[in-house]
PDB file of N, CA and C in Angstrom:
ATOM      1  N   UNK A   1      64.593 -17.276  -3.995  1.00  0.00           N
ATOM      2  CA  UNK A   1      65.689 -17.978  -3.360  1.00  0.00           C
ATOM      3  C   UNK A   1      65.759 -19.387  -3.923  1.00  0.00           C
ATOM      4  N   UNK A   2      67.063 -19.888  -4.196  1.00  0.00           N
ATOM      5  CA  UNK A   2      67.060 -21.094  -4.821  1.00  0.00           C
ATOM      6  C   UNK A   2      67.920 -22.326  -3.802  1.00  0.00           C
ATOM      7  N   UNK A   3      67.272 -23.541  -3.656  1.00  0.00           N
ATOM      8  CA  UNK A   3      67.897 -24.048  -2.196  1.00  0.00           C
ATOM      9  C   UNK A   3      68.418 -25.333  -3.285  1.00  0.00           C
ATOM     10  N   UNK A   4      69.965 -26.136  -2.890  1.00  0.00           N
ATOM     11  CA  UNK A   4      70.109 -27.178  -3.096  1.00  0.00           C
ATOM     12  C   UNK A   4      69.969 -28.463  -2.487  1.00  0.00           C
ATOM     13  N   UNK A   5      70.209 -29.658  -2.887  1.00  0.00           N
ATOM     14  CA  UNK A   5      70.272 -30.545  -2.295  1.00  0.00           C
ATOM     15  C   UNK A   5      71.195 -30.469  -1.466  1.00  0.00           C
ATOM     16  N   UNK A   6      71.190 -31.316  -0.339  1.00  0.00           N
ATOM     17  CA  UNK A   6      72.219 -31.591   0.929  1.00  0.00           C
ATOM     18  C   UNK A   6      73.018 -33.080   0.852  1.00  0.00           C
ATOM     19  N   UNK A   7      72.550 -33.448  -0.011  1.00  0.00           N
ATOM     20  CA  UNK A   7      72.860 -34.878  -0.101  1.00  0.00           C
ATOM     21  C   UNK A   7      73.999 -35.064  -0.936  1.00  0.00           C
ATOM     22  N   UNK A   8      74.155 -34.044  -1.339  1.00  0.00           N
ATOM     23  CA  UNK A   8      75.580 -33.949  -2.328  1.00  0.00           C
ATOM     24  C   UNK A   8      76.731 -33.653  -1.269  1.00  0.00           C
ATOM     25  N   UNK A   9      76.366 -33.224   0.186  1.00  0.00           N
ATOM     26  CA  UNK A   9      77.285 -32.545   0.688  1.00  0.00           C
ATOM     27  C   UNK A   9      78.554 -33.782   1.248  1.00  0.00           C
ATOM     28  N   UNK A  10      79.615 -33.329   1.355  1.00  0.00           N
ATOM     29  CA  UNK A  10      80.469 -34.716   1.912  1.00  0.00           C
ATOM     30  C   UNK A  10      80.568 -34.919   3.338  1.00  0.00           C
ATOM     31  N   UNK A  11      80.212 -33.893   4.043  1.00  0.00           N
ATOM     32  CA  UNK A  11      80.197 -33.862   5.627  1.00  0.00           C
ATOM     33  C   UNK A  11      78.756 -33.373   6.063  1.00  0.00           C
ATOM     34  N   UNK A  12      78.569 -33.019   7.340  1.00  0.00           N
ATOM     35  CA  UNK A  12      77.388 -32.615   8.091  1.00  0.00           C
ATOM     36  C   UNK A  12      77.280 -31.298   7.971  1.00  0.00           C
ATOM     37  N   UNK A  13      76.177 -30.485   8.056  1.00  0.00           N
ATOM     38  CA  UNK A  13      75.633 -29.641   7.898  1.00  0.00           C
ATOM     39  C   UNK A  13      75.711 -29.047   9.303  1.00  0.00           C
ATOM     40  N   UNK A  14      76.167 -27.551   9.843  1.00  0.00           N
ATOM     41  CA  UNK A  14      76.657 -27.546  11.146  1.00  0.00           C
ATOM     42  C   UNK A  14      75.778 -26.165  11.263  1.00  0.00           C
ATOM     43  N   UNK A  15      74.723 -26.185  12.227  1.00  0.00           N
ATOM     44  CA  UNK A  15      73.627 -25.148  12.792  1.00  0.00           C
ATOM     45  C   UNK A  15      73.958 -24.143  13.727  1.00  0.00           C
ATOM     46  N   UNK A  16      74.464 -22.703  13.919  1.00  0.00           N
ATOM     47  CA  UNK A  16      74.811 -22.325  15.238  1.00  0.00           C
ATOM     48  C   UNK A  16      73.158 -21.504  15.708  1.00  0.00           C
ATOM     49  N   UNK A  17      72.879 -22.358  16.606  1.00  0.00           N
ATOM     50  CA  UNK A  17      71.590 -21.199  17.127  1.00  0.00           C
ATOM     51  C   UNK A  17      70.677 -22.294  16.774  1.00  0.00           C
ATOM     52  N   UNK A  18      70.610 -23.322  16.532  1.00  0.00           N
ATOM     53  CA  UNK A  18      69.521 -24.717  16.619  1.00  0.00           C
ATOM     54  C   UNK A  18      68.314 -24.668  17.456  1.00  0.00           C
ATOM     55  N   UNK A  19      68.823 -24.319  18.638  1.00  0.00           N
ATOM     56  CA  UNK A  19      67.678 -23.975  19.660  1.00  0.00           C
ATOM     57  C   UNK A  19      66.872 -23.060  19.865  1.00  0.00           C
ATOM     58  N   UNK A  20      67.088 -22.173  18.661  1.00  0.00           N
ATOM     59  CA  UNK A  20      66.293 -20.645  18.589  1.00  0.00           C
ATOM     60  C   UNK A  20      65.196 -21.214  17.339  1.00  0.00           C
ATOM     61  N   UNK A  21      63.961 -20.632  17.257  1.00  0.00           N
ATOM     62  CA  UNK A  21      62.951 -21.012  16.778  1.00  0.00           C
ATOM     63  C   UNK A  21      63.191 -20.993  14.898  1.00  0.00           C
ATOM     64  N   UNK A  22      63.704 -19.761  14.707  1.00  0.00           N
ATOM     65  CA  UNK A  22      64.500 -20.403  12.915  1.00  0.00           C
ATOM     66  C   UNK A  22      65.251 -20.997  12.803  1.00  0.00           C
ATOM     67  N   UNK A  23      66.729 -21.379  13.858  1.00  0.00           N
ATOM     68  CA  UNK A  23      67.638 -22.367  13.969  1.00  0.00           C
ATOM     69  C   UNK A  23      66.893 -23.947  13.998  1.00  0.00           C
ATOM     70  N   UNK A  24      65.939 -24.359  14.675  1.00  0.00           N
ATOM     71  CA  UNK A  24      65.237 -25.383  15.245  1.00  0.00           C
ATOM     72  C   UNK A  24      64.379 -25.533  14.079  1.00  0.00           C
ATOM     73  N   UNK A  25      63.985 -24.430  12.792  1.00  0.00           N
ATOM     74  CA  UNK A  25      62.809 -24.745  11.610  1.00  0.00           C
ATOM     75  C   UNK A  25      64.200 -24.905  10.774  1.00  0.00           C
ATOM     76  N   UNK A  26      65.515 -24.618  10.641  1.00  0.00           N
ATOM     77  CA  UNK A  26      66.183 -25.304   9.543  1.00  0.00           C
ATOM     78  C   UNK A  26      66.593 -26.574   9.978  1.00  0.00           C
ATOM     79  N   UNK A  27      66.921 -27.044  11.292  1.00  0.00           N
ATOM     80  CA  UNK A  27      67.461 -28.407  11.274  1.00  0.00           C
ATOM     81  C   UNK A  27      66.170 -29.297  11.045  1.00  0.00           C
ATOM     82  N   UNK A  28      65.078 -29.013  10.904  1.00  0.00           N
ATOM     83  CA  UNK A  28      64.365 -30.359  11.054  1.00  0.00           C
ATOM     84  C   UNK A  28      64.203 -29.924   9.760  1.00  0.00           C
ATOM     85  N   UNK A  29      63.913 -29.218   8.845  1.00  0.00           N
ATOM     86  CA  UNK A  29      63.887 -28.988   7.449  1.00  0.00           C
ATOM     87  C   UNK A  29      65.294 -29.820   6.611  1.00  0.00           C
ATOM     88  N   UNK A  30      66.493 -29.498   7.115  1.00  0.00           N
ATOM     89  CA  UNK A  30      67.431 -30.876   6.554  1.00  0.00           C
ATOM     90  C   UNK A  30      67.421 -31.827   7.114  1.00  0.00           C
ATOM     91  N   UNK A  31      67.467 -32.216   8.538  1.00  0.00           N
ATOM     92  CA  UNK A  31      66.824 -33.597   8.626  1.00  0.00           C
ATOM     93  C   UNK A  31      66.172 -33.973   7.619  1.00  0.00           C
ATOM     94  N   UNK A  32      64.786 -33.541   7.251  1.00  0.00           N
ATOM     95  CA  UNK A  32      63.711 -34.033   6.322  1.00  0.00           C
ATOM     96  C   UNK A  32      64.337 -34.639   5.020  1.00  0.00           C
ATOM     97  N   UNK A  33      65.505 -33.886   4.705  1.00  0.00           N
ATOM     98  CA  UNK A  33      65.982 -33.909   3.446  1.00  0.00           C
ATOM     99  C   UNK A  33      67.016 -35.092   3.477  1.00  0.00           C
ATOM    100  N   UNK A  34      67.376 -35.380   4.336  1.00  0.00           N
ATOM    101  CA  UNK A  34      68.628 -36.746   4.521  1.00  0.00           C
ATOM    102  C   UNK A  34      69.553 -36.026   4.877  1.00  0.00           C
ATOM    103  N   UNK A  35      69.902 -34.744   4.948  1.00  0.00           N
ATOM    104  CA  UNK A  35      71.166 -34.199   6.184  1.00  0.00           C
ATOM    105  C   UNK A  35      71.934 -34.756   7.039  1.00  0.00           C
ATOM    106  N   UNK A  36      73.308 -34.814   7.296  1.00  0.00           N
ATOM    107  CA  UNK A  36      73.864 -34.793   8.768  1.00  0.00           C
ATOM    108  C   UNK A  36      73.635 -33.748   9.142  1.00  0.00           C
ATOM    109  N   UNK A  37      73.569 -33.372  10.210  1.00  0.00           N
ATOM    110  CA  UNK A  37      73.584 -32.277  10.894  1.00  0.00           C
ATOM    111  C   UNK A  37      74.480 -32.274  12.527  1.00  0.00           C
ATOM    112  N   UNK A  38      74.467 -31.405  12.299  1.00  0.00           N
ATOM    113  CA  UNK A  38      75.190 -31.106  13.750  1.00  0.00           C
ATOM    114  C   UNK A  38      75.036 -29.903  14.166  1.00  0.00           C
ATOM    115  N   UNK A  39      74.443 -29.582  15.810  1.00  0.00           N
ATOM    116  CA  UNK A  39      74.298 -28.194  15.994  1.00  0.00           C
ATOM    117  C   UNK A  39      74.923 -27.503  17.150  1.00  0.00           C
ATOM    118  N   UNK A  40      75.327 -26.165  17.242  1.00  0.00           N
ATOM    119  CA  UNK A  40      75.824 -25.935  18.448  1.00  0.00           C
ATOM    120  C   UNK A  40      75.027 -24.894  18.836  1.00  0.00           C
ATOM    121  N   UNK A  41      75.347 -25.028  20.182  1.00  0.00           N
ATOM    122  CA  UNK A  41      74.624 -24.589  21.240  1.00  0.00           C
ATOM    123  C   UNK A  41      75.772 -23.585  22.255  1.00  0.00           C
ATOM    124  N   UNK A  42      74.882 -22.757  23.256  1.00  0.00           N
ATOM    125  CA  UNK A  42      75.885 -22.664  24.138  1.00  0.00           C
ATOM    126  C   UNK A  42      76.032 -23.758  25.503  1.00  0.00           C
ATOM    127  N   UNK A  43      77.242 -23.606  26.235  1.00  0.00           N
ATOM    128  CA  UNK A  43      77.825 -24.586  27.381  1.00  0.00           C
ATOM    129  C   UNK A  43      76.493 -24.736  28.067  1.00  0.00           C
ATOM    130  N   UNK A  44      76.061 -25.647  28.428  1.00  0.00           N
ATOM    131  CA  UNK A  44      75.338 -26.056  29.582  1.00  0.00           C
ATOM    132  C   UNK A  44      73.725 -26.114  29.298  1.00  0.00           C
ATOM    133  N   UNK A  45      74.067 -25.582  27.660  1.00  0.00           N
ATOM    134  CA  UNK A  45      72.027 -25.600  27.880  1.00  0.00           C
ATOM    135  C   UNK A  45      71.660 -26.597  27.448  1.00  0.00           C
ATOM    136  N   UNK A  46      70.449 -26.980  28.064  1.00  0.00           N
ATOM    137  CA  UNK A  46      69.616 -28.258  27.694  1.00  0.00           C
ATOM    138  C   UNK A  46      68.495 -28.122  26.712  1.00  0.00           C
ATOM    139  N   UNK A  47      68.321 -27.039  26.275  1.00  0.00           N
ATOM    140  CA  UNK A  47      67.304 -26.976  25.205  1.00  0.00           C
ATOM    141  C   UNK A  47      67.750 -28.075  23.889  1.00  0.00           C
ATOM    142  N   UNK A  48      69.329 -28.065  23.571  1.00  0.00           N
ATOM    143  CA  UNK A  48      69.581 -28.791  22.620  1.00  0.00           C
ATOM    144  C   UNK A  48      69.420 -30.380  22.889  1.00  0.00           C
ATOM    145  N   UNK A  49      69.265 -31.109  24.062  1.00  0.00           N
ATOM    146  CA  UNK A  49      69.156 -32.162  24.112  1.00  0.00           C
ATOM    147  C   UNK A  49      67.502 -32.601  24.538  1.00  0.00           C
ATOM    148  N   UNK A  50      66.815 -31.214  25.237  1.00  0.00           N
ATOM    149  CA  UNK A  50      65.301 -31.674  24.646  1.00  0.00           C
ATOM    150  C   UNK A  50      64.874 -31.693  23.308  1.00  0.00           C
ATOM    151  N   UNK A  51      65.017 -30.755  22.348  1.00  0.00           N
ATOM    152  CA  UNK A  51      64.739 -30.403  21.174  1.00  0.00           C
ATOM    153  C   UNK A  51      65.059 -31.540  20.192  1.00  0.00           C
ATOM    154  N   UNK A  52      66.462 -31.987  20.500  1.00  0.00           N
ATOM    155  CA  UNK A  52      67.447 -33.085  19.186  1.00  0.00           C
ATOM    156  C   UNK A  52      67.320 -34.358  20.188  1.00  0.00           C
ATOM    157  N   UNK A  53      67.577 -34.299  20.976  1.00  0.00           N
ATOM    158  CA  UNK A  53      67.626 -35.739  21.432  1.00  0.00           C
ATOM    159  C   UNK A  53      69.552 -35.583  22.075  1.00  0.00           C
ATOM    160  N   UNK A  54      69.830 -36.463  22.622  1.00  0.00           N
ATOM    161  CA  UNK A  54      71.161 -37.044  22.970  1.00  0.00           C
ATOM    162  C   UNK A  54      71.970 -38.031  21.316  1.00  0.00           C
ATOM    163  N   UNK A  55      71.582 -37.720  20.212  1.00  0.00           N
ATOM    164  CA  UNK A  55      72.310 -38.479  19.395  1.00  0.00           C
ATOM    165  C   UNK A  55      73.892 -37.480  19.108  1.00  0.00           C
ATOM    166  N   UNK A  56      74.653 -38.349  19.305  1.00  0.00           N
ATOM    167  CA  UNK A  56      76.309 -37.825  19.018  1.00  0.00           C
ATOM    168  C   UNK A  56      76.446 -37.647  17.698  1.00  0.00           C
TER     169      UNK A  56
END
């Protein structure tokens, strides 16, 4: 498998399933890399704001 940089990208990098345990090992894997990211979740759960934090 061959992975690129993210830093080339012009917008954020958008996660569905962040809060599931391979969703949650790729966002902190582009984090690492200088990523935007952005992830969705479903309505009302709080796993995404223990896990990521409250950043908009």
């Amino acid at each position: 498998m061959t992975t690129s940089s993210p830093t080339s990208a012009s917008g954020p990098v958008v996660v569905a399933g962040a809060t599931g345990d391979i969703g949650r090992r790729i966002v902190r894997e582009l984090l690492a890399a200088g990523a935007r990211v952005r992830v969705l979740t479903r309505p009302g759960s709080t796993a995404a704001a223990e896990a990521w934090g409250d950043d908009p």
